[in-house]
PDB file of N, CA and C in Angstrom:
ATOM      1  N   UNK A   1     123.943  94.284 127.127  1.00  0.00           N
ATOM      2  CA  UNK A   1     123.881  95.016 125.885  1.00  0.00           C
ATOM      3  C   UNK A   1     122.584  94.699 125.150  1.00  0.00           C
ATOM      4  N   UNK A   2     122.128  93.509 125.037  1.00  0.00           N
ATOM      5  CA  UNK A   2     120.991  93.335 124.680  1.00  0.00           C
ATOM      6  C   UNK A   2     119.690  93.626 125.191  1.00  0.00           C
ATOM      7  N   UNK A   3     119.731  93.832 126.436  1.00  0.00           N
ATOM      8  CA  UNK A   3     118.441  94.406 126.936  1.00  0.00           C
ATOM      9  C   UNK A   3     118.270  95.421 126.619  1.00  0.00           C
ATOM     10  N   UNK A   4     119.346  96.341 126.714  1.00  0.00           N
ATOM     11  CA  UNK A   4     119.333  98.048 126.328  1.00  0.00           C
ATOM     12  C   UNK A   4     119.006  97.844 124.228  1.00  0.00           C
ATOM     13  N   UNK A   5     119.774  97.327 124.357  1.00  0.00           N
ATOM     14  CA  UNK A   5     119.651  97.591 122.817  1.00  0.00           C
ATOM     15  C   UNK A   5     117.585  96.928 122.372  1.00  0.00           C
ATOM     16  N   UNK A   6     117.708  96.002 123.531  1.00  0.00           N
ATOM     17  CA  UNK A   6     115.859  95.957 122.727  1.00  0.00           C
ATOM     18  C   UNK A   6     115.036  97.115 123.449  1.00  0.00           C
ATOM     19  N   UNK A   7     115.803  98.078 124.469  1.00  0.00           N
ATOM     20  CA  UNK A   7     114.532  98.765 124.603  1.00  0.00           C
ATOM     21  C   UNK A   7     114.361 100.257 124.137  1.00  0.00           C
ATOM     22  N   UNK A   8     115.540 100.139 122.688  1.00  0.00           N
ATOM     23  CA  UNK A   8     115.686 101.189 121.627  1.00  0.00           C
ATOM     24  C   UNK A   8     115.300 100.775 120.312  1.00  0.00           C
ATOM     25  N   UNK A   9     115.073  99.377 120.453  1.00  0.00           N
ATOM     26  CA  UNK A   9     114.975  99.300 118.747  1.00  0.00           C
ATOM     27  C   UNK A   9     113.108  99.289 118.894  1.00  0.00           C
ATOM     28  N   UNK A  10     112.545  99.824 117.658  1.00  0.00           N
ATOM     29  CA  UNK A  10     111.408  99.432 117.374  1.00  0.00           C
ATOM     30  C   UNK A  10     110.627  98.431 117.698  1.00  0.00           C
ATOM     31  N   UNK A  11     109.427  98.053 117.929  1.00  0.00           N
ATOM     32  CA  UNK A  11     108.584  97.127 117.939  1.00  0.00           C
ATOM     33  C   UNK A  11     108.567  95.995 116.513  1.00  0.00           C
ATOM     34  N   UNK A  12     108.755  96.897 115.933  1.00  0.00           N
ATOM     35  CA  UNK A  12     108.420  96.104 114.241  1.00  0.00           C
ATOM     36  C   UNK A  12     110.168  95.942 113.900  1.00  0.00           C
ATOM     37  N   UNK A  13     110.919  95.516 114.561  1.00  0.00           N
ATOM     38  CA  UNK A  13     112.785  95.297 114.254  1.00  0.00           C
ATOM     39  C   UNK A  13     112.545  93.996 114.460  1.00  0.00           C
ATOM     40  N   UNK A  14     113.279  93.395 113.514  1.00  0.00           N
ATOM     41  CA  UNK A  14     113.366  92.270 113.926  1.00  0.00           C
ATOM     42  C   UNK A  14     114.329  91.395 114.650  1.00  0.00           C
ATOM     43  N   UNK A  15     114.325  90.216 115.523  1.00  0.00           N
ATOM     44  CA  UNK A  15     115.108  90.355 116.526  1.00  0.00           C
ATOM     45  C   UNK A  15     116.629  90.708 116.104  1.00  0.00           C
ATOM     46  N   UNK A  16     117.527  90.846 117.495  1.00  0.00           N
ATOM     47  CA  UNK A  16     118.923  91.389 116.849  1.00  0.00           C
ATOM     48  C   UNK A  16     119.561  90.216 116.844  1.00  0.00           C
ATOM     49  N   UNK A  17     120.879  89.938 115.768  1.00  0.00           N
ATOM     50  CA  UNK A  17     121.528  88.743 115.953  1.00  0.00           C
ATOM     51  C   UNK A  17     122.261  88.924 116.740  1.00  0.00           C
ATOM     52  N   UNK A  18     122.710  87.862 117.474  1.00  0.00           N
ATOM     53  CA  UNK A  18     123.788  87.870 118.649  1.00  0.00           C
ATOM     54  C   UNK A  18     124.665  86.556 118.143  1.00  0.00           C
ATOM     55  N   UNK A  19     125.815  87.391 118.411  1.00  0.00           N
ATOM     56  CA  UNK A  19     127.077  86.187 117.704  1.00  0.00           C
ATOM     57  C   UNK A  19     127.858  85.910 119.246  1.00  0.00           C
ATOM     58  N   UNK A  20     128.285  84.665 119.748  1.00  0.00           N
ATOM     59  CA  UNK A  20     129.223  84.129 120.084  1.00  0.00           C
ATOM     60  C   UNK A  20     130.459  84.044 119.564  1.00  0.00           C
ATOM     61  N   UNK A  21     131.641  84.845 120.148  1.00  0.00           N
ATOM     62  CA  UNK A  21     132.627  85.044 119.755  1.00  0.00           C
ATOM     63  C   UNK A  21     133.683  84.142 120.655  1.00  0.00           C
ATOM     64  N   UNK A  22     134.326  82.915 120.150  1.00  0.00           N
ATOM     65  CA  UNK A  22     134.824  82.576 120.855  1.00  0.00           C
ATOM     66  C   UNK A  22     136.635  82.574 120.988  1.00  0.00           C
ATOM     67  N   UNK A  23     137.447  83.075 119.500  1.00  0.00           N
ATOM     68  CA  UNK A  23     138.446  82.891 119.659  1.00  0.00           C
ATOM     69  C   UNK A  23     138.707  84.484 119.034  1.00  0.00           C
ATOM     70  N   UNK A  24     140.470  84.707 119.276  1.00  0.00           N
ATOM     71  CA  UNK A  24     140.802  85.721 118.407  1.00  0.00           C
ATOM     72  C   UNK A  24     140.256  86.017 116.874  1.00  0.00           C
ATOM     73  N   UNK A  25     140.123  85.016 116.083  1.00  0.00           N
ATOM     74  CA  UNK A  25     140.363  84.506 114.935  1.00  0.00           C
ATOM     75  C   UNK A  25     138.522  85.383 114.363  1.00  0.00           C
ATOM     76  N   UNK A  26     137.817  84.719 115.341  1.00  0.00           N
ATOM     77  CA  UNK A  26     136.175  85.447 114.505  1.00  0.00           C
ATOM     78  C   UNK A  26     136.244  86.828 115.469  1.00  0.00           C
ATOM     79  N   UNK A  27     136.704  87.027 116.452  1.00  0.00           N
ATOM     80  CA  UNK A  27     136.770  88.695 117.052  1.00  0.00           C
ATOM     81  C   UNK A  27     137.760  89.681 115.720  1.00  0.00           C
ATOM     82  N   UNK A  28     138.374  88.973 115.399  1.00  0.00           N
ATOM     83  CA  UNK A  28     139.307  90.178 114.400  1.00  0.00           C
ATOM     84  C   UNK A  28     137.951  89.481 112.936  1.00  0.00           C
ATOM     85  N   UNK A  29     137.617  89.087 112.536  1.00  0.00           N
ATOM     86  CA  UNK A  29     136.787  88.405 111.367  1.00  0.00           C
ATOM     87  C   UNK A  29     135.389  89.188 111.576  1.00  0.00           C
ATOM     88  N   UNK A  30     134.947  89.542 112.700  1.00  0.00           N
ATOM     89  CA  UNK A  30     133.329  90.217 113.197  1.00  0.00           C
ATOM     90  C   UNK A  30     134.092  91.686 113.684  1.00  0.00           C
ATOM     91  N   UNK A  31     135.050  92.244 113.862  1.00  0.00           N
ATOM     92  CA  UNK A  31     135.552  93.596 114.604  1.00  0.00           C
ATOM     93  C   UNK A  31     134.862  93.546 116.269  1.00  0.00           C
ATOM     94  N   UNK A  32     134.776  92.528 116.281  1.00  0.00           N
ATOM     95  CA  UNK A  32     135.068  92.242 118.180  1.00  0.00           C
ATOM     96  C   UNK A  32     136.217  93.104 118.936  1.00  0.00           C
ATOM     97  N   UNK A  33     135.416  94.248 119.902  1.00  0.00           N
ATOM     98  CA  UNK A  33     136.517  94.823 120.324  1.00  0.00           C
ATOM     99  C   UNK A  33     136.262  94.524 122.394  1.00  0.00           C
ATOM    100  N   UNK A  34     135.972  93.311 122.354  1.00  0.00           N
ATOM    101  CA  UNK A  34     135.851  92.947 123.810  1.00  0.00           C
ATOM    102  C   UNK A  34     134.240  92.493 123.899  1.00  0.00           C
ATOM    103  N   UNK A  35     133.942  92.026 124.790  1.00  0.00           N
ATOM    104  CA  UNK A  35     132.489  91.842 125.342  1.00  0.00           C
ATOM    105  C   UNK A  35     132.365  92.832 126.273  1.00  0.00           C
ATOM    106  N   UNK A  36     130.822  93.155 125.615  1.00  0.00           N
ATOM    107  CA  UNK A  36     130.079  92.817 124.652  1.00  0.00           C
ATOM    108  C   UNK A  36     130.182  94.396 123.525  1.00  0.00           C
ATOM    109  N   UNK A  37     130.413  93.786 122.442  1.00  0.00           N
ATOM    110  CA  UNK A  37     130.295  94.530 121.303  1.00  0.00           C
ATOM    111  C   UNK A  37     129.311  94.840 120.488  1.00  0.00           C
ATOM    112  N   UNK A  38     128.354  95.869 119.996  1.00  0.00           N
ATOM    113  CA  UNK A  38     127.557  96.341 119.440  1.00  0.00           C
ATOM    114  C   UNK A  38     128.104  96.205 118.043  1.00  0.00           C
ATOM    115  N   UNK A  39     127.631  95.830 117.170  1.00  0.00           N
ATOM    116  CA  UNK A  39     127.729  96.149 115.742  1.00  0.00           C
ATOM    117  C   UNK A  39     126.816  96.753 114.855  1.00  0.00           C
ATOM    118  N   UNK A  40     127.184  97.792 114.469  1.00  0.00           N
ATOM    119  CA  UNK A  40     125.858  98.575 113.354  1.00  0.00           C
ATOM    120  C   UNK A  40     126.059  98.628 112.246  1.00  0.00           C
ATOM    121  N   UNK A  41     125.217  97.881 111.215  1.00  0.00           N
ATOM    122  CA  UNK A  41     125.629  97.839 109.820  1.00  0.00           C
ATOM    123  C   UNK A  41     127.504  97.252 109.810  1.00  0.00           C
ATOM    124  N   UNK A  42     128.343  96.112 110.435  1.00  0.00           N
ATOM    125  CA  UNK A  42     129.401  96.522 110.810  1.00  0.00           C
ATOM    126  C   UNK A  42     130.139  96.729 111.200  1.00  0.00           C
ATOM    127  N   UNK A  43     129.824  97.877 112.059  1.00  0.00           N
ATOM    128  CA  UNK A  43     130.927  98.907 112.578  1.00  0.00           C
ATOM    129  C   UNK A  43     130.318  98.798 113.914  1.00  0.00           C
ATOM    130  N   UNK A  44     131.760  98.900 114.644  1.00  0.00           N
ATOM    131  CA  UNK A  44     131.590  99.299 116.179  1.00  0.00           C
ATOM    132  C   UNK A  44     131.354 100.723 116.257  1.00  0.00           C
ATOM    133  N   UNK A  45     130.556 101.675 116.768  1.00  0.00           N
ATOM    134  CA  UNK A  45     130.257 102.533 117.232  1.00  0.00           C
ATOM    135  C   UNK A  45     131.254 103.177 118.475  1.00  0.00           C
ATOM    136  N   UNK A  46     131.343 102.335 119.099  1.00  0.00           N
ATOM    137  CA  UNK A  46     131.697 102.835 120.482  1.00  0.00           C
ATOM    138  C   UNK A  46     133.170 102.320 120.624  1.00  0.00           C
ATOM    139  N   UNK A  47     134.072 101.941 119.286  1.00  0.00           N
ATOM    140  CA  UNK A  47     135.607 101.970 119.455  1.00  0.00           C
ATOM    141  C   UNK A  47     136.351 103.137 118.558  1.00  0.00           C
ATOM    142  N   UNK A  48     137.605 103.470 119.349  1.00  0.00           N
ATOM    143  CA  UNK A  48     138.563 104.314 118.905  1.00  0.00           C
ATOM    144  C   UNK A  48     139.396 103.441 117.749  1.00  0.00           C
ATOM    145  N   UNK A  49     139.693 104.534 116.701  1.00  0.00           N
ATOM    146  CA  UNK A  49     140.672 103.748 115.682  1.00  0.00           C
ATOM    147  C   UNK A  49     142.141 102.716 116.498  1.00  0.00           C
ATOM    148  N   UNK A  50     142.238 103.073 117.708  1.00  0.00           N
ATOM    149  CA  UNK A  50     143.418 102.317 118.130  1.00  0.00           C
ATOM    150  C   UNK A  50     142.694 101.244 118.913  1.00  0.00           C
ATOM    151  N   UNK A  51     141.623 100.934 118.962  1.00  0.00           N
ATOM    152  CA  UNK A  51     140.808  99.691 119.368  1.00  0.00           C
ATOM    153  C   UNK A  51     141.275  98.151 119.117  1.00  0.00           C
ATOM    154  N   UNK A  52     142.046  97.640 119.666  1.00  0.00           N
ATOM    155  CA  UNK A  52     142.243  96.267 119.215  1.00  0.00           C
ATOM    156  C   UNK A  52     141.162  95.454 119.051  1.00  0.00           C
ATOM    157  N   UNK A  53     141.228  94.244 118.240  1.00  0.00           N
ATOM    158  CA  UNK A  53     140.030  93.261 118.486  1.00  0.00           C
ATOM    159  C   UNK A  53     140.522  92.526 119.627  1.00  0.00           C
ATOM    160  N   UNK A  54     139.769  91.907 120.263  1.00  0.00           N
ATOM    161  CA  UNK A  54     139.848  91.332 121.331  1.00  0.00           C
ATOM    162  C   UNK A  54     138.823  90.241 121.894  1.00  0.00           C
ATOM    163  N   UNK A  55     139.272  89.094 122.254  1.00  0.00           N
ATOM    164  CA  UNK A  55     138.325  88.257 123.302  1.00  0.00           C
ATOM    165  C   UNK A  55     138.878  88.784 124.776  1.00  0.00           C
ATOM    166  N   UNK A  56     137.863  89.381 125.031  1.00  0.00           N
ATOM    167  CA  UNK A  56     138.117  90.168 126.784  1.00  0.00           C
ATOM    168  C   UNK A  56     136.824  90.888 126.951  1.00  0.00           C
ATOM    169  N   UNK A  57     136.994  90.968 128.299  1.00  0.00           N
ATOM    170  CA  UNK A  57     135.750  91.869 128.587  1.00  0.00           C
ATOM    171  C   UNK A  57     135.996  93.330 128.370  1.00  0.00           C
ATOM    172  N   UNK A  58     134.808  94.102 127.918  1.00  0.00           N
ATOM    173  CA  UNK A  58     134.958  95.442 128.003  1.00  0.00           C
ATOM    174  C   UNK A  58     134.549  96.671 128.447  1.00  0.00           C
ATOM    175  N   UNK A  59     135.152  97.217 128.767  1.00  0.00           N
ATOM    176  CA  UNK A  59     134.929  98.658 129.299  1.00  0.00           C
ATOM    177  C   UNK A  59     134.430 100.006 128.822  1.00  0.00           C
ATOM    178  N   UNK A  60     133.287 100.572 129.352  1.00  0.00           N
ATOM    179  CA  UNK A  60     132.716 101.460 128.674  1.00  0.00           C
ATOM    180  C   UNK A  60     132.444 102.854 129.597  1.00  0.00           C
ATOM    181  N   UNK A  61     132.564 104.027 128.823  1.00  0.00           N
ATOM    182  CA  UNK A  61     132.487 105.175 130.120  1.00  0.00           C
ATOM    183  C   UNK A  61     130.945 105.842 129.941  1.00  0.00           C
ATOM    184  N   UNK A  62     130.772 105.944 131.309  1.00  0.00           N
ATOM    185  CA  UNK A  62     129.043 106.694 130.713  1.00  0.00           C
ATOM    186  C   UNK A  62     129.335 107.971 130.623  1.00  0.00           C
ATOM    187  N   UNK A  63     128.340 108.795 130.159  1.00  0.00           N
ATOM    188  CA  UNK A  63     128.315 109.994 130.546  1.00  0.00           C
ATOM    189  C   UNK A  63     129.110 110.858 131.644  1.00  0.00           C
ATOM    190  N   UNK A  64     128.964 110.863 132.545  1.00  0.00           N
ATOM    191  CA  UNK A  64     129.280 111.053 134.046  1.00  0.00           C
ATOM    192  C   UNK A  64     130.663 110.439 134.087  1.00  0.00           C
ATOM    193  N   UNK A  65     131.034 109.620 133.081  1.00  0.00           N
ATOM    194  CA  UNK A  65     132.649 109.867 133.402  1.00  0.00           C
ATOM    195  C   UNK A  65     132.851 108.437 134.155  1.00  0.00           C
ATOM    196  N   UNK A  66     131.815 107.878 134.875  1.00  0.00           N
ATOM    197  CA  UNK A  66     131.857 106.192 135.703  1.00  0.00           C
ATOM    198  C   UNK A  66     132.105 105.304 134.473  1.00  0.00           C
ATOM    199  N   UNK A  67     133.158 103.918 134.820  1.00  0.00           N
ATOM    200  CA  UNK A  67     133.222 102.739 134.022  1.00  0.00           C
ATOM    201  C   UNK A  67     132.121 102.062 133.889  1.00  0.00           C
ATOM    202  N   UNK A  68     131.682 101.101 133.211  1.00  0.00           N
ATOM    203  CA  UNK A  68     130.432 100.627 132.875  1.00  0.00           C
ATOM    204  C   UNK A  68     130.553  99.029 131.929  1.00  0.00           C
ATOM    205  N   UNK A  69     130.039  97.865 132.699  1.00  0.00           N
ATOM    206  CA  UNK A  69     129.903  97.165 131.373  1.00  0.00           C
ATOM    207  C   UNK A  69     129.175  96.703 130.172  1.00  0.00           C
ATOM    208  N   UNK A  70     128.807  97.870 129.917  1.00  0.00           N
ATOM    209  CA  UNK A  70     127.567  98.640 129.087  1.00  0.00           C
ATOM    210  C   UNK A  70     127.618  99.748 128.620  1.00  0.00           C
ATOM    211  N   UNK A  71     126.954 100.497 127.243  1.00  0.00           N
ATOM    212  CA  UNK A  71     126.711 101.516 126.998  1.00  0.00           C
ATOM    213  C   UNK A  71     125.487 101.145 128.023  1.00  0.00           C
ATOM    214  N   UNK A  72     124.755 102.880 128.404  1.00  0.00           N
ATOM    215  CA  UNK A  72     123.711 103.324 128.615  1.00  0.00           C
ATOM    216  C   UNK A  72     122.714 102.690 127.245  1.00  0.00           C
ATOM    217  N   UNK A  73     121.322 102.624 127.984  1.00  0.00           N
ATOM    218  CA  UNK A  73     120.220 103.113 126.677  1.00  0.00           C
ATOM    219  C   UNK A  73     120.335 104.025 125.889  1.00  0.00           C
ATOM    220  N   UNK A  74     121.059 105.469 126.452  1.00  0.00           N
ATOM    221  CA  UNK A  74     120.664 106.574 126.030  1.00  0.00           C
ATOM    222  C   UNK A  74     122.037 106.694 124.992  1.00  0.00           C
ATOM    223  N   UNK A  75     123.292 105.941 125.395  1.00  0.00           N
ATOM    224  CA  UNK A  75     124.139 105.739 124.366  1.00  0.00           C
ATOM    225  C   UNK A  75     124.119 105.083 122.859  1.00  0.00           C
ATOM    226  N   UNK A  76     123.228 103.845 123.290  1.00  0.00           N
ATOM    227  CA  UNK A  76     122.872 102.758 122.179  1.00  0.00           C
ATOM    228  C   UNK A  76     121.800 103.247 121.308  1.00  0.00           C
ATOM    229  N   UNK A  77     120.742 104.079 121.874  1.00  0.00           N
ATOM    230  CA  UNK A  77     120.277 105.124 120.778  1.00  0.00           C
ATOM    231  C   UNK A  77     120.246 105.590 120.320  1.00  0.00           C
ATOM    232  N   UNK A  78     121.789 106.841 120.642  1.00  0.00           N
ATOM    233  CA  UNK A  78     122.426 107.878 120.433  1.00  0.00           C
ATOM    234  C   UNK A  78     123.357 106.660 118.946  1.00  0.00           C
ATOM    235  N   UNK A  79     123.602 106.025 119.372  1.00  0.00           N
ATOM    236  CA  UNK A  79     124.481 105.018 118.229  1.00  0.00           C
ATOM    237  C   UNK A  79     123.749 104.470 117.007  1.00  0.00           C
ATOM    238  N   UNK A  80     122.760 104.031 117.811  1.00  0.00           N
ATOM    239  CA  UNK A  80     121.428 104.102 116.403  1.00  0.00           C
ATOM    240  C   UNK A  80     121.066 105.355 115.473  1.00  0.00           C
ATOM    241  N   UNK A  81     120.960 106.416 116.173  1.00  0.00           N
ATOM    242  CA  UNK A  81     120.677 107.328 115.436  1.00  0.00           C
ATOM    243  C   UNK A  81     121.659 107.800 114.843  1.00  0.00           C
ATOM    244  N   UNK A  82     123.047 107.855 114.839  1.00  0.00           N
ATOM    245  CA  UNK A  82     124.292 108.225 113.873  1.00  0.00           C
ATOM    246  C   UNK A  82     124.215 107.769 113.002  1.00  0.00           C
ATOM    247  N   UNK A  83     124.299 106.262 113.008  1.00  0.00           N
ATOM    248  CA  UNK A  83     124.802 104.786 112.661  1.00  0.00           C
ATOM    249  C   UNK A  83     124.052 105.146 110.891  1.00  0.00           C
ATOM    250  N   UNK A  84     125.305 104.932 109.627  1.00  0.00           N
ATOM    251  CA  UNK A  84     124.892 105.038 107.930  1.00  0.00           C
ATOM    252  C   UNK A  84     124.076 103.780 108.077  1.00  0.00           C
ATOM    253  N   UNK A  85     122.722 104.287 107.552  1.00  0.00           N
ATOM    254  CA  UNK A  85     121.688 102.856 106.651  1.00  0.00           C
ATOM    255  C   UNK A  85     122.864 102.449 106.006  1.00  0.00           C
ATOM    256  N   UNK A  86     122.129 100.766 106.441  1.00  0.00           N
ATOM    257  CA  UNK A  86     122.747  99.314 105.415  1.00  0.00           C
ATOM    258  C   UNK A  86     122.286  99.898 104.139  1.00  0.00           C
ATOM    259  N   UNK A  87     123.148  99.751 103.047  1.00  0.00           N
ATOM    260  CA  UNK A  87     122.547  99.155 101.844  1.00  0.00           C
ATOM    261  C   UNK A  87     122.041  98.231 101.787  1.00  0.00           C
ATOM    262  N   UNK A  88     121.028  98.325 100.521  1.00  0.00           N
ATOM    263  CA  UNK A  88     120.133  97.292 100.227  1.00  0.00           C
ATOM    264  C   UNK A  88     120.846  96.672  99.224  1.00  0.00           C
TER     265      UNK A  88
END
C-alpha cells in the first residue's frame, strides 16, 4: 500500500504516516478495516458501511474483478482525488 500510495502522492507531500496496528482496541480507535488500510483525512475509502474493524488481512477487488492485497495505483489515486480536504 505504501509503495502505490508514494507513487501518487506529490513530490512536495510530505512523507505518509504509517501506523502499526496491533490489537482490536487501536483498529476500532484508527477505523482499521484489515491490513493494510488507507486512511484519508480519516476515512477509509475503500470500506462498505458494513465493514468491520479488524486486525486481519485484507482483501481488495481490482478493476477486472481479481482479489488483490492492494488497491491498484490507479485506485489509490482515484481515492485521492474524491477524498474531502482536511480542515485546517
Amino acid at each position: 500500500m505504501l509503495e502505490r500510495l508514494e507513487q501518487v502522492l506529490p513530490d512536495d507531500t510530505g512523507p505518509a504516516e504509517v501506523l502499526v496496528i496491533t490489537n482490536e482496541a487501536e483498529a476500532a480507535r484508527y477505523g482499521m478495516h484489515g491490513s493494510p488500510t488507507l486512511l484519508i483525512n480519516g476515512t477509509d475509502p475503500f470500506a462498505t458501511p458494513d465493514t468491520a474493524v479488524s486486525v486481519s488481512c485484507r482483501i481488495y477487488r481490482a478493476a477486472d474483478g481479481r482479489t488483490t492485497g492492494a488497491p491498484s495505483v490507479e485506485q489509490v489515486a482515484d481515492a485521492l482525488t474524491r477524498a474531502p480536504q482536511a480542515e485546517h
